[in-house]
Protein backbone atom coordinates (compact mmCIF):
# COMPACT_ATOMS: atom_id res chain seq x y z
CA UNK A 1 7.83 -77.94 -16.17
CA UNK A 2 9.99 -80.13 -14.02
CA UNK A 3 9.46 -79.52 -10.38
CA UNK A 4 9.35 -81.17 -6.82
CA UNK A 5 7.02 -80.07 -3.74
CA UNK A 6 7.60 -81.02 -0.65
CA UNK A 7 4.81 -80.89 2.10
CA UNK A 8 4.16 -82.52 5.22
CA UNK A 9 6.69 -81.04 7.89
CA UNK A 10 5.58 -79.64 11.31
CA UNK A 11 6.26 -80.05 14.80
CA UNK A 12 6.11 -83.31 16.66
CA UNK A 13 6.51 -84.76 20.02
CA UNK A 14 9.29 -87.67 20.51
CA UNK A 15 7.84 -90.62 19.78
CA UNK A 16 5.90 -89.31 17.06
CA UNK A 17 4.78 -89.47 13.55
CA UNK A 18 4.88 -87.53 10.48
CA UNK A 19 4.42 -88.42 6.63
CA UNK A 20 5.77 -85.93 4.13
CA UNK A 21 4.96 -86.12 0.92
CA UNK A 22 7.09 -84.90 -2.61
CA UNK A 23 4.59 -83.91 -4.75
CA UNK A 24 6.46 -84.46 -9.03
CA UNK A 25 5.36 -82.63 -11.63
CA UNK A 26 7.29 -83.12 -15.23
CA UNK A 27 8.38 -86.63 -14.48
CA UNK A 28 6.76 -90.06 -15.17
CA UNK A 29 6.94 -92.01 -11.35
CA UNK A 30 6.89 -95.24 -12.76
CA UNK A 31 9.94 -94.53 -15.25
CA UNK A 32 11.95 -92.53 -12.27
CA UNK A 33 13.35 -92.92 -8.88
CA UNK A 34 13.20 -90.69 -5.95
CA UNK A 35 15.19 -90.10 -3.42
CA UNK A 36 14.81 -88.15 0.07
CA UNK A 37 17.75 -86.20 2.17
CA UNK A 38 17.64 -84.50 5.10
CA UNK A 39 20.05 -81.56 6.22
CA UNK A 40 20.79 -79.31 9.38
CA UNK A 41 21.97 -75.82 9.78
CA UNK A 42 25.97 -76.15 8.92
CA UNK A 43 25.44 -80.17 8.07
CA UNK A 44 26.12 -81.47 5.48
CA UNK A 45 22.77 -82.93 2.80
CA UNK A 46 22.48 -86.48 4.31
CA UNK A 47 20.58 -89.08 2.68
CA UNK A 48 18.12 -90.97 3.56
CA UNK A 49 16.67 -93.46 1.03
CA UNK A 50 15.13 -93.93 -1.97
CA UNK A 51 12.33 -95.79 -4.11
CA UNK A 52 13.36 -96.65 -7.90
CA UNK A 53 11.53 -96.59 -11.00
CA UNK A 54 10.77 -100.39 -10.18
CA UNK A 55 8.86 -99.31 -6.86
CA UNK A 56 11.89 -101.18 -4.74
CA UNK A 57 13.01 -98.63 -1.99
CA UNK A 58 16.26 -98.99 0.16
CA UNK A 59 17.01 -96.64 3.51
CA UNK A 60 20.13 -95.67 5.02
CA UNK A 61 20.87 -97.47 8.30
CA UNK A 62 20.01 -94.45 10.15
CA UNK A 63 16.45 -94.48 9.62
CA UNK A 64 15.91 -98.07 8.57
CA UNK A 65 13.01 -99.81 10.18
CA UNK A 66 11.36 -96.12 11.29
CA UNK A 67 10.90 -94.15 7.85
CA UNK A 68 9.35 -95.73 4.69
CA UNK A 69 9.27 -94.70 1.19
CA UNK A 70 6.18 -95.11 -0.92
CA UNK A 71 4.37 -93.51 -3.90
CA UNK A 72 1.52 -92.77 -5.58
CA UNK A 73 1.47 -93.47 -9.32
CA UNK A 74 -2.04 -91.84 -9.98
CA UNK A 75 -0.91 -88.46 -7.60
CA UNK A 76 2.35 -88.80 -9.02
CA UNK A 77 3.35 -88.38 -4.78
CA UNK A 78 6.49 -89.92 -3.68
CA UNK A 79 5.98 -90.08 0.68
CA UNK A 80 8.30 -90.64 3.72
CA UNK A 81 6.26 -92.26 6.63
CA UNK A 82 8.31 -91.53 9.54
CA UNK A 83 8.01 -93.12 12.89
CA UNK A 84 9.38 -93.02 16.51
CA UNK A 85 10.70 -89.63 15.42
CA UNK A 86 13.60 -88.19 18.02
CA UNK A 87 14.74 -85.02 18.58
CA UNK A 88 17.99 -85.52 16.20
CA UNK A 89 15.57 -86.10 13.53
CA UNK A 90 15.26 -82.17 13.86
CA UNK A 91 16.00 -81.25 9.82
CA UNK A 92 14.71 -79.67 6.83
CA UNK A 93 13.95 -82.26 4.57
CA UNK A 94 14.36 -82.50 0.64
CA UNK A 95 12.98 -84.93 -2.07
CA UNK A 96 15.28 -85.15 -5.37
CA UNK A 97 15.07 -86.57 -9.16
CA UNK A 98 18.19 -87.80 -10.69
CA UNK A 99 18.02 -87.95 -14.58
CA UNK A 100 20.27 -87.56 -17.53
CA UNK A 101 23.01 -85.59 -15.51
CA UNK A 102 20.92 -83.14 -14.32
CA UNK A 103 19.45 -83.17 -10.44
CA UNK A 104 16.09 -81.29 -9.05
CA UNK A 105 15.52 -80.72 -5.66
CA UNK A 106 12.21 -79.23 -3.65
CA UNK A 107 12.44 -76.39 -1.62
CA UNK A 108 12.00 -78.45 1.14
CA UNK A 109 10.23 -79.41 4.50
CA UNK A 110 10.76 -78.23 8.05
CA UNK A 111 10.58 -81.13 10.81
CA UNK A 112 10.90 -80.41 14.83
CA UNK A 113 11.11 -82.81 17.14
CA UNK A 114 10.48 -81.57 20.00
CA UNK A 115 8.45 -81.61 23.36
C-alpha cells in the first residue's frame, strides 16, 4: 500500500531546530522524488523543496540556506532539517509523491514557533 507518514513536528522556540521526517511505504526512494509543503489555516499549500530520484534536492527561496532535504534509502525516510526556525514558520507541514498522474500526500505535521 502506497502511503506517506509524517513525524517530527512540535513546539519550538525562535531560533530553533526541528527535523521532520516522511516516513514512504509503497514507493522505491531511489526511483522517486519527494517533495515537502507547508500550509496555514486559510493559506494556500506552499512549497518548499524537494529531493529527486537522483538524491539532488532544490528549496524555495524562502527557506533556502535554513531547511535541508535528505533521505534514507535503507528507512526509506525522506527528512526536512530545519534551522533558525521563526515564528512565520508556524504551519502544518506535508510530504508528497508525484507519480504517473496520481499525487499522495501525509496527513501531516504540526510546527509552532513560538516562545
Amino acid at each position: 500500500q502506497r502511503r506517506l507518514v509524517e513525524s517530527g513536528g512540535g513546539l519550538v522556540q525562535p531560533g530553533g531546530s526541528l527535523r521532520l521526517a516522511c516516513t514512504v511505504s509503497g514507493f522505491t526512494l531511489s526511483a522517486q522524488g519527494v517533495t515537502w509543503h507547508r500550509q496555514a489555516p486559510g493559506k494556500e499549500r506552499e512549497w518548499l523543496g524537494g529531493i529527486t530520484a537522483a538524491g539532488s534536492s532544490d528549496y524555495a527561496a524562502s527557506v533556502k540556506g535554513r531547511f535541508t532535504i535528505s533521505r534514507d534509502l535503507a528507512e526509506n525516510k525522506v527528512y526536512l532539517q530545519m534551522n533558525s526556525l521563526k515564528p512565520e514558520d508556524t504551519d502544518t507541514y506535508y510530504c508528497k509523491v508525484r507519480k504517473v498522474g496520481r499525487v499522495w500526500w501525509g496527513q501531516g505535521t504540526q510546527v509552532i514557533v513560538s516562545s
